[in-house]
N, C-alpha and C. Protein backbone atom coordinates (compact mmCIF):
# COMPACT_ATOMS: atom_id res chain seq x y z
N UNK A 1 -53.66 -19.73 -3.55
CA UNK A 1 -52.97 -20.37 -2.44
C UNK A 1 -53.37 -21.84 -2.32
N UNK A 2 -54.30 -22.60 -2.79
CA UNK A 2 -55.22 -23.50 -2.45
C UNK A 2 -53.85 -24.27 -3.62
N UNK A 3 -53.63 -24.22 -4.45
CA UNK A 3 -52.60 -24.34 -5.71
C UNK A 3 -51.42 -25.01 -4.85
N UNK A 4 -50.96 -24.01 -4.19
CA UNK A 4 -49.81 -24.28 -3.40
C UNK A 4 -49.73 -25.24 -2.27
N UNK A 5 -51.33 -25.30 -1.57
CA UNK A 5 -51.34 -26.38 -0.98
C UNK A 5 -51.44 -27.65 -0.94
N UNK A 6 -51.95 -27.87 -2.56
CA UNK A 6 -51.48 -29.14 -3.58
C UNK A 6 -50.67 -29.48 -3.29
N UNK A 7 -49.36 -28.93 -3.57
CA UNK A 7 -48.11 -28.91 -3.72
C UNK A 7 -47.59 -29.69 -2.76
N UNK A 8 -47.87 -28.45 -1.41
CA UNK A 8 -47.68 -29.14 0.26
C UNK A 8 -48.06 -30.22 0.55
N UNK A 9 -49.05 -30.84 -0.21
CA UNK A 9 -49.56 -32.38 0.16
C UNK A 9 -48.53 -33.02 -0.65
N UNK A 10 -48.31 -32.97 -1.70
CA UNK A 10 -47.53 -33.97 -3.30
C UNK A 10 -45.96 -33.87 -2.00
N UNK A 11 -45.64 -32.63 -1.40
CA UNK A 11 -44.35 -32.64 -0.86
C UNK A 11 -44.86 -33.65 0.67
N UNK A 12 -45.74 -33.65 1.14
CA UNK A 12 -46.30 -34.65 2.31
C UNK A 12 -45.68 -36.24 2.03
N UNK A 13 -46.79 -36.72 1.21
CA UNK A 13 -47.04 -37.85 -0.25
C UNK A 13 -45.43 -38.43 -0.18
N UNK A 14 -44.58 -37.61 -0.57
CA UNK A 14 -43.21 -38.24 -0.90
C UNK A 14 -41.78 -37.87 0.20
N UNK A 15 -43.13 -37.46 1.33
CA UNK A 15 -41.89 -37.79 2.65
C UNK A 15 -41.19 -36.78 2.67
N UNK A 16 -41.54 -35.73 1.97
CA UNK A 16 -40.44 -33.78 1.94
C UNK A 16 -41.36 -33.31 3.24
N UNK A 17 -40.82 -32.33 3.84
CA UNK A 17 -41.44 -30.89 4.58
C UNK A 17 -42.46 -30.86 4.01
N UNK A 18 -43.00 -30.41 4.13
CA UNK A 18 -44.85 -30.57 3.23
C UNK A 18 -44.84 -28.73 3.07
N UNK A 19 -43.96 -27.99 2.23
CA UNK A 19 -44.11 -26.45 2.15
C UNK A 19 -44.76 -26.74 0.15
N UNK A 20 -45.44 -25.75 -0.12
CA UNK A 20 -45.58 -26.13 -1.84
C UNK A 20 -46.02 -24.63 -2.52
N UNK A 21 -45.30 -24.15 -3.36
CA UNK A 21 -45.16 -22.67 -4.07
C UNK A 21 -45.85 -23.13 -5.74
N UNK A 22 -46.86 -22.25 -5.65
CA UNK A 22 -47.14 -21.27 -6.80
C UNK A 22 -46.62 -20.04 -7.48
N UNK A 23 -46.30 -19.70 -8.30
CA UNK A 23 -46.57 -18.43 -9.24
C UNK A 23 -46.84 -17.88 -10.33
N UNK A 24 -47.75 -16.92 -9.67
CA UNK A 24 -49.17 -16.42 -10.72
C UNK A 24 -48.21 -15.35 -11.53
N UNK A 25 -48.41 -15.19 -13.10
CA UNK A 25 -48.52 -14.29 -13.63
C UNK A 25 -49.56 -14.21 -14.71
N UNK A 26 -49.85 -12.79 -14.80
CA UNK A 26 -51.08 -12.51 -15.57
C UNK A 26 -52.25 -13.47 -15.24
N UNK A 27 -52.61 -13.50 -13.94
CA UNK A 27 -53.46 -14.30 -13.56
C UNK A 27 -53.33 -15.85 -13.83
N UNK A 28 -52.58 -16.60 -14.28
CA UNK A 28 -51.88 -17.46 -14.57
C UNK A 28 -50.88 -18.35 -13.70
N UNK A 29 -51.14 -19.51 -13.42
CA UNK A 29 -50.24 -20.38 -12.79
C UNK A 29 -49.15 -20.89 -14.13
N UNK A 30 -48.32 -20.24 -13.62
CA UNK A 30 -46.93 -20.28 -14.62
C UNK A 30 -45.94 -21.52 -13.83
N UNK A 31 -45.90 -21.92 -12.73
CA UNK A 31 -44.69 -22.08 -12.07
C UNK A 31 -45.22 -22.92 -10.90
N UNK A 32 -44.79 -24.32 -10.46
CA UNK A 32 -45.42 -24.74 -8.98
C UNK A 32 -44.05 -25.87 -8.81
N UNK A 33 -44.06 -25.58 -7.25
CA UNK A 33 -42.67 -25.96 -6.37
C UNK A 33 -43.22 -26.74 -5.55
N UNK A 34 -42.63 -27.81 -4.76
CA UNK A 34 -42.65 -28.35 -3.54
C UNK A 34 -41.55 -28.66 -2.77
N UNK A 35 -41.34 -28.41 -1.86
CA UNK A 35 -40.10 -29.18 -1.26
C UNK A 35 -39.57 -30.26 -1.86
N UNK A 36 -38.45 -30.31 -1.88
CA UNK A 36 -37.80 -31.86 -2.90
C UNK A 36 -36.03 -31.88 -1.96
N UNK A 37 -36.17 -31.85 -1.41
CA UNK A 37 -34.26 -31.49 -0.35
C UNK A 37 -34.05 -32.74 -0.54
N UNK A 38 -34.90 -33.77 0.11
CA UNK A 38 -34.54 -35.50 0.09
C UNK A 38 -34.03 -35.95 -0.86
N UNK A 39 -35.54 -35.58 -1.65
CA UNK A 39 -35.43 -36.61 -3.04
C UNK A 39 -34.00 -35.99 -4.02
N UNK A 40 -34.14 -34.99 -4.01
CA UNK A 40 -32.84 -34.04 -5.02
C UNK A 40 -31.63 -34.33 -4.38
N UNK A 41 -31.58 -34.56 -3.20
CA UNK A 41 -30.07 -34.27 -2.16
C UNK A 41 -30.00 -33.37 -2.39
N UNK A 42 -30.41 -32.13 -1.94
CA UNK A 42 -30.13 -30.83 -2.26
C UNK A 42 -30.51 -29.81 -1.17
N UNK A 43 -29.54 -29.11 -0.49
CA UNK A 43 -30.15 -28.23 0.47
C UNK A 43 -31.41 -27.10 -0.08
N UNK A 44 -30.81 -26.86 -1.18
CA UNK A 44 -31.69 -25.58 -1.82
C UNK A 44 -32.81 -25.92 -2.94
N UNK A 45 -33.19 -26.90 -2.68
CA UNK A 45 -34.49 -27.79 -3.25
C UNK A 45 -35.67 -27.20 -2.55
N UNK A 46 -35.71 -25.89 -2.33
CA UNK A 46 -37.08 -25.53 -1.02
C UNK A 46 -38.03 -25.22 -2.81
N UNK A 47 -39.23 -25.30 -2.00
CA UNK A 47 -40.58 -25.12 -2.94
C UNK A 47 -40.29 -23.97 -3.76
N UNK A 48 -39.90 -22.80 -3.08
CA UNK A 48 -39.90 -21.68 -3.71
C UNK A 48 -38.92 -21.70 -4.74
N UNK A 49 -37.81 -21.98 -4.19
CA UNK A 49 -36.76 -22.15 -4.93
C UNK A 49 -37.05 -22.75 -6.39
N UNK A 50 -37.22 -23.82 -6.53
CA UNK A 50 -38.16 -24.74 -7.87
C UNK A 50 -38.79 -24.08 -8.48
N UNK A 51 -39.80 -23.21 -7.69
CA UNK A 51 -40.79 -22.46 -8.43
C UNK A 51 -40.38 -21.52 -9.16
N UNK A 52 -39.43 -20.69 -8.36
CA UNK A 52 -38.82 -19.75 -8.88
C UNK A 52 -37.87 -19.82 -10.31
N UNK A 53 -37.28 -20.90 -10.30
CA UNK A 53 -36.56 -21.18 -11.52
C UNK A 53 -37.49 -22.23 -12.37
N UNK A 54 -38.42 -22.25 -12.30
CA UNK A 54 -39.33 -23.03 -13.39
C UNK A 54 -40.50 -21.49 -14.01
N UNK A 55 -40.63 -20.69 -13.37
CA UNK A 55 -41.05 -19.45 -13.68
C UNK A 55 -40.24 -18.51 -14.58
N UNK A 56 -38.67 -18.27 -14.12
CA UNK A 56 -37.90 -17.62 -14.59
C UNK A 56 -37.68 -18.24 -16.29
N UNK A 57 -37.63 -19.55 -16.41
CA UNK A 57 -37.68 -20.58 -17.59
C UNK A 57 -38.82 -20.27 -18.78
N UNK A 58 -39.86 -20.34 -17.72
CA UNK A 58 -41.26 -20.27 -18.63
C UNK A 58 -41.02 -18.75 -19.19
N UNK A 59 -40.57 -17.85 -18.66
CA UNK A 59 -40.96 -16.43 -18.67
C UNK A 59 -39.21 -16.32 -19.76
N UNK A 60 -38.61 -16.98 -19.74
CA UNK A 60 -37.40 -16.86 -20.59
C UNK A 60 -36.51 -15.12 -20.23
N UNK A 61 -36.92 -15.17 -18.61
CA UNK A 61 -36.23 -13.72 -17.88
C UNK A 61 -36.27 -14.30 -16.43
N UNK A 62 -35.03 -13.48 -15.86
CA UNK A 62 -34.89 -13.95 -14.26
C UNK A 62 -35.37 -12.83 -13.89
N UNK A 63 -35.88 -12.03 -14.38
CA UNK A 63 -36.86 -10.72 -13.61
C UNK A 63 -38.53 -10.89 -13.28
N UNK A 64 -38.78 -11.36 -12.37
CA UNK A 64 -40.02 -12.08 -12.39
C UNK A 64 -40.89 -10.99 -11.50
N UNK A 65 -40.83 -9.49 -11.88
CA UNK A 65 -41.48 -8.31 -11.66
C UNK A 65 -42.67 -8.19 -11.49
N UNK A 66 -43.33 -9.05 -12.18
CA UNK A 66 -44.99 -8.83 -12.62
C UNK A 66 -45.71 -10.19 -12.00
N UNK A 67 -44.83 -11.21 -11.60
CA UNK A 67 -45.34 -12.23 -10.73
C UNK A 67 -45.64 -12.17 -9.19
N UNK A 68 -46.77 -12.93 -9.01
CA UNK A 68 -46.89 -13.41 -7.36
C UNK A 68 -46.39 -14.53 -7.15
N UNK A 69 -45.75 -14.62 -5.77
CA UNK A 69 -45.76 -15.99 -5.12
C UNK A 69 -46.59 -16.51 -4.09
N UNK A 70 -46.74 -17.54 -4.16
CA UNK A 70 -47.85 -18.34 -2.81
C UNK A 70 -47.38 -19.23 -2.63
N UNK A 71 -46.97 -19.26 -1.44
CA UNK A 71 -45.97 -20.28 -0.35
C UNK A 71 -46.65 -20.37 0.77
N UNK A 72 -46.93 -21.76 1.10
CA UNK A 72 -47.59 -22.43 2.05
C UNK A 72 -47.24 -21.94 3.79
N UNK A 73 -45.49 -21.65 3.19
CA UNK A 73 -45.05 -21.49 4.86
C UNK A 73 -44.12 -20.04 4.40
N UNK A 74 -43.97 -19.25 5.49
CA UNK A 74 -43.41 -17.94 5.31
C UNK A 74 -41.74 -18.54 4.88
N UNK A 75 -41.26 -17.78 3.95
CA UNK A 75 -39.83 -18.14 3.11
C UNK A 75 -38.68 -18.05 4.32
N UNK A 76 -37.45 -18.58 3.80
CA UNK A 76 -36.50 -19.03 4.78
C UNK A 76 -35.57 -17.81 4.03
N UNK A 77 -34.31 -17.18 5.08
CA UNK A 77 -33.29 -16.61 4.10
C UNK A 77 -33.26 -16.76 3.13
N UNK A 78 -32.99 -18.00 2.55
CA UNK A 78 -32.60 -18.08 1.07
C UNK A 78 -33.31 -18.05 -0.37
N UNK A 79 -34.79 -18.67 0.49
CA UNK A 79 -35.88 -18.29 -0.52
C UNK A 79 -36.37 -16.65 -0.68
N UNK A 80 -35.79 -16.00 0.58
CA UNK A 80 -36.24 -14.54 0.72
C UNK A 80 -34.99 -13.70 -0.04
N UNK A 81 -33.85 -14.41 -0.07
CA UNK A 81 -32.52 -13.65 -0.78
C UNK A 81 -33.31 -14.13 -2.29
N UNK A 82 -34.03 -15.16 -3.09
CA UNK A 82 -34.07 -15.28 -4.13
C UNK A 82 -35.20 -14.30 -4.61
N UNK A 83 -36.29 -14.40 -3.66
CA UNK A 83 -37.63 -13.59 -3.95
C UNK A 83 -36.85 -12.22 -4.46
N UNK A 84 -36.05 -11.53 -3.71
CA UNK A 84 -35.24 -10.58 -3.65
C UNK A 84 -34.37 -9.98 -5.64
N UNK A 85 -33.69 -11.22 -5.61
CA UNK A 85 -33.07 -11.42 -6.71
C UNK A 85 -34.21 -11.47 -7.93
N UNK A 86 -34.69 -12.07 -7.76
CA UNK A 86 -35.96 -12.41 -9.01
C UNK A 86 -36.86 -11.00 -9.12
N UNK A 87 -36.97 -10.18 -7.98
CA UNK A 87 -37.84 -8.73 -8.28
C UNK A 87 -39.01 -9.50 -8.33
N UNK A 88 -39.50 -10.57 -8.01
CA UNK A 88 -40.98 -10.84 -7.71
C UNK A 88 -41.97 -9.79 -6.41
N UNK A 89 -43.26 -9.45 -7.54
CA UNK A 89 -44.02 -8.42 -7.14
C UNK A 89 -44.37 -8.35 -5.58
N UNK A 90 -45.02 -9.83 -5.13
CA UNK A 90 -46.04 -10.04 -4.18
C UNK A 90 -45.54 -11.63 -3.49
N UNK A 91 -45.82 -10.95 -2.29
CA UNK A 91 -45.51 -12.83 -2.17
C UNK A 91 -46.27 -12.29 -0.61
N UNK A 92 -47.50 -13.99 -1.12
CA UNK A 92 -48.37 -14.23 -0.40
C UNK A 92 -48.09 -15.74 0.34
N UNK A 93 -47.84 -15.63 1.85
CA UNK A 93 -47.61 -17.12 2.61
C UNK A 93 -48.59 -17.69 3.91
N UNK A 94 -48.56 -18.48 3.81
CA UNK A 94 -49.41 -19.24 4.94
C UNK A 94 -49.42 -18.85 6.54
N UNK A 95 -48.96 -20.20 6.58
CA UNK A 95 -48.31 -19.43 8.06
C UNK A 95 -46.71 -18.94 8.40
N UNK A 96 -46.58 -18.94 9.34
CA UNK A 96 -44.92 -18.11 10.27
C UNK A 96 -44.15 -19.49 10.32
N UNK A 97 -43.36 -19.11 9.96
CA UNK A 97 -42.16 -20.42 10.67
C UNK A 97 -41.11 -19.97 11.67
N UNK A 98 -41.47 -19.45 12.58
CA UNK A 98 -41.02 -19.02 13.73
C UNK A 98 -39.32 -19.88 13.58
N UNK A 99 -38.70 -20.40 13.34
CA UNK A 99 -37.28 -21.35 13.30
C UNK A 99 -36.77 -20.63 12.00
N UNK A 100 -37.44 -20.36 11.08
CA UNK A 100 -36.15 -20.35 9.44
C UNK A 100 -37.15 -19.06 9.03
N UNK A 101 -37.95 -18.65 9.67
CA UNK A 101 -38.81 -17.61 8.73
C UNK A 101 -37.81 -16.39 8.53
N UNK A 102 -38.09 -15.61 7.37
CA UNK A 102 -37.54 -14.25 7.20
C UNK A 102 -37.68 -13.42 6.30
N UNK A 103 -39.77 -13.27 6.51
CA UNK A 103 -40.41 -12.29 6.69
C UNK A 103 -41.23 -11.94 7.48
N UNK A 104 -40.94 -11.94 8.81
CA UNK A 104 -41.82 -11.85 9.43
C UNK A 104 -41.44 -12.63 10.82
N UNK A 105 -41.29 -13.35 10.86
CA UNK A 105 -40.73 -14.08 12.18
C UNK A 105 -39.47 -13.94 13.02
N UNK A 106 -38.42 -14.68 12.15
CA UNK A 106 -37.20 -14.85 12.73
C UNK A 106 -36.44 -13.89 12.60
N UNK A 107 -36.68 -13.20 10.95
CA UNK A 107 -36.19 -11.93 10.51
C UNK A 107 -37.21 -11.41 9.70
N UNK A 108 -36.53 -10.67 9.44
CA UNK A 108 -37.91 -9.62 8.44
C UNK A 108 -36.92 -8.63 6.97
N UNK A 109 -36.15 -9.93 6.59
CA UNK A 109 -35.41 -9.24 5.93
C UNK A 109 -35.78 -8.10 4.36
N UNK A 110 -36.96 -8.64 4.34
CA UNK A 110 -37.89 -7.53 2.78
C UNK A 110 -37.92 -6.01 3.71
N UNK A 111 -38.45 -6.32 4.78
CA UNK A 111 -38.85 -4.41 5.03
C UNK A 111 -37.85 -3.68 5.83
N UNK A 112 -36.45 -4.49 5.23
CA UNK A 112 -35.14 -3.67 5.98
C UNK A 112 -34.93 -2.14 5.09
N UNK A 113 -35.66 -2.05 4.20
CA UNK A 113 -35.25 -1.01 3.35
C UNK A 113 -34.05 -1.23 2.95
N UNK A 114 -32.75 -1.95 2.86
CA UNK A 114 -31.71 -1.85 2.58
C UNK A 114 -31.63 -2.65 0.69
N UNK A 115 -32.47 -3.18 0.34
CA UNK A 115 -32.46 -3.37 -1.00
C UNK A 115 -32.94 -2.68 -2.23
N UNK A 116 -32.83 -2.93 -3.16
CA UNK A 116 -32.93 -2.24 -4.46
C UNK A 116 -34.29 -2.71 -4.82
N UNK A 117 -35.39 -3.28 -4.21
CA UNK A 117 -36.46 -4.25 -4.70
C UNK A 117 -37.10 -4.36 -3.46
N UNK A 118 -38.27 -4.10 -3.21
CA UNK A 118 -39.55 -4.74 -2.17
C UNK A 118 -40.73 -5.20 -2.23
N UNK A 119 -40.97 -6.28 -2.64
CA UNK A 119 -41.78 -7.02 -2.86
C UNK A 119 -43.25 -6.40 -1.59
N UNK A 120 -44.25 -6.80 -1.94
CA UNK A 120 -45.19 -6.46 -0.86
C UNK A 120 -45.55 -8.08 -0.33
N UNK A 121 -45.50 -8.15 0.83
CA UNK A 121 -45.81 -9.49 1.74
C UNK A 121 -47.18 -9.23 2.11
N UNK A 122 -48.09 -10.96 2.31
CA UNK A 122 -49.27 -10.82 2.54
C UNK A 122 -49.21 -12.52 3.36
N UNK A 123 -49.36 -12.59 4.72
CA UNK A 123 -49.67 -13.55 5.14
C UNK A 123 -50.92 -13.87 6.23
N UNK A 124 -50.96 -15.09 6.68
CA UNK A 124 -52.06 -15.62 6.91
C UNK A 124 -52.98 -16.25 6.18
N UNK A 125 -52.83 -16.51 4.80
CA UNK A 125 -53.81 -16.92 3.70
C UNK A 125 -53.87 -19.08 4.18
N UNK A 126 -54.65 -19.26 3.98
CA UNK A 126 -54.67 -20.97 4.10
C UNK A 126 -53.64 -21.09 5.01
N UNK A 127 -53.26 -20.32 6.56
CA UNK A 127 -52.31 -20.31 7.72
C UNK A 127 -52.75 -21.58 7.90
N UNK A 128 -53.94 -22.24 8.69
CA UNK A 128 -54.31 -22.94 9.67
C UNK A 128 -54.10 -24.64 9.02
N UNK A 129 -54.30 -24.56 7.25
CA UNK A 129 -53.98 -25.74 6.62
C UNK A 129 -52.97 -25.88 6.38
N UNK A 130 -52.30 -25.08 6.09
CA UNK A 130 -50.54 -24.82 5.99
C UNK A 130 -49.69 -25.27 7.46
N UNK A 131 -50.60 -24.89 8.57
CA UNK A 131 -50.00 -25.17 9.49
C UNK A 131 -49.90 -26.60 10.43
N UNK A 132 -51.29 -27.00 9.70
CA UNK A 132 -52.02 -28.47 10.23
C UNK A 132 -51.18 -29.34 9.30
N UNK A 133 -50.85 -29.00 8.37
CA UNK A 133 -50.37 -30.35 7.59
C UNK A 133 -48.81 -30.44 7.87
N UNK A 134 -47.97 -29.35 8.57
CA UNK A 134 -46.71 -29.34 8.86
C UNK A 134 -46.34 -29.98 10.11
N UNK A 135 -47.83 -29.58 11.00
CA UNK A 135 -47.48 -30.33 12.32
C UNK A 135 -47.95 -31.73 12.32
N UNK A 136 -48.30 -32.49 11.27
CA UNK A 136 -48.76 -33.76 11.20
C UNK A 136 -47.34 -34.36 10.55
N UNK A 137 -47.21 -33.78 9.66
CA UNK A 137 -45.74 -34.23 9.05
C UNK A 137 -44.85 -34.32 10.16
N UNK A 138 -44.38 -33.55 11.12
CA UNK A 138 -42.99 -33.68 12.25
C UNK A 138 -43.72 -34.01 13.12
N UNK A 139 -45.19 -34.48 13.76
CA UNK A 139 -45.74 -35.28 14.67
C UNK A 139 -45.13 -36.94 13.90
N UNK A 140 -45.60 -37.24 12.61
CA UNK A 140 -45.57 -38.35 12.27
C UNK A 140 -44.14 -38.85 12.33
N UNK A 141 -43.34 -37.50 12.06
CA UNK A 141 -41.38 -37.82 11.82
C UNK A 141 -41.19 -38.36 13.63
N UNK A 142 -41.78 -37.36 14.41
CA UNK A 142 -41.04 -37.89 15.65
C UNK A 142 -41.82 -39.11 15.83
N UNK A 143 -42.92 -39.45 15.42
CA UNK A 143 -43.09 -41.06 16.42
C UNK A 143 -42.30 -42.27 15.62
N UNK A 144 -41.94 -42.32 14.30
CA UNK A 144 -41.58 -43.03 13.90
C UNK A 144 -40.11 -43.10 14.35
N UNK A 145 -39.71 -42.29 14.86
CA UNK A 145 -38.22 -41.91 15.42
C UNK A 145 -38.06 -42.66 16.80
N UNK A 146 -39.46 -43.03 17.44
CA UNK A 146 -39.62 -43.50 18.62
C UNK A 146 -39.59 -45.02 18.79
């Protein structure tokens, strides 16, 4: 997780959401994401997202079964529809994002039972740095707004 919070800073650093994804296979950092929406123009530039298709690449399969993820901030729909798609094993996140979360917060869309795939969720890991460096980032966005 400490990996991922690299990330969250490098995404700080260049003015993104400060969220930043790892994934481990075979004990192995195969794969690392950061927010990039700005810099890419891209809505679906989230950390995970990146990670996820720089993993799927390395691994030369979009079945990423045997991998973990570590994401700084709990995944949004779309990173949770991909976790989904990819059959990734484990996915370990920081803190809650109470606004876009959906595992655990806003929705809880992995333990609907309604999919073909359930990943096991593990959060709270590096919560409090994950969470300190997000509220410094949109402390710093709103004063400069001021």
């Amino acid at each position: 997780m400490y990996s991922a919070l690299q990330e969250a800073q490098r995404a700080f650093e260049e003015n993104e959401v400060p969220i930043g994804a790892v994934i481990v296979y075979q004990d192995k950092i195969i794969a690392r994401g950061y927010n990039q929406t700005e810099k890419l123009k891209d809505p679906t530039a989230h950390a995970e997202m990146i990670a996820i298709t720089a993993a799927a690449n390395y691994l030369q399969n979009w079945r990423l079964n045997e991998c973990d993820l570590y994401v700084t901030a709990e995944p949004c729909i779309m990173c949770t529809g991909a976790i989904l798609l990819s059959r990734i094993k484990n996915v370990y996140f920081g803190t809650y994002e109470p606004k876009f979360g959906a595992c655990g917060s806003l929705y809880n869309i992995i333990e609907n039972n309604k999919y073909n795939h359930k990943p096991n969720v593990f959060s709270g890991i590096y919560a409090e740095e994950s969470k300190a460096l997000l509220e410094k980032f949109f402390l710093q966005k709103r004063a400069s707004n001021n």
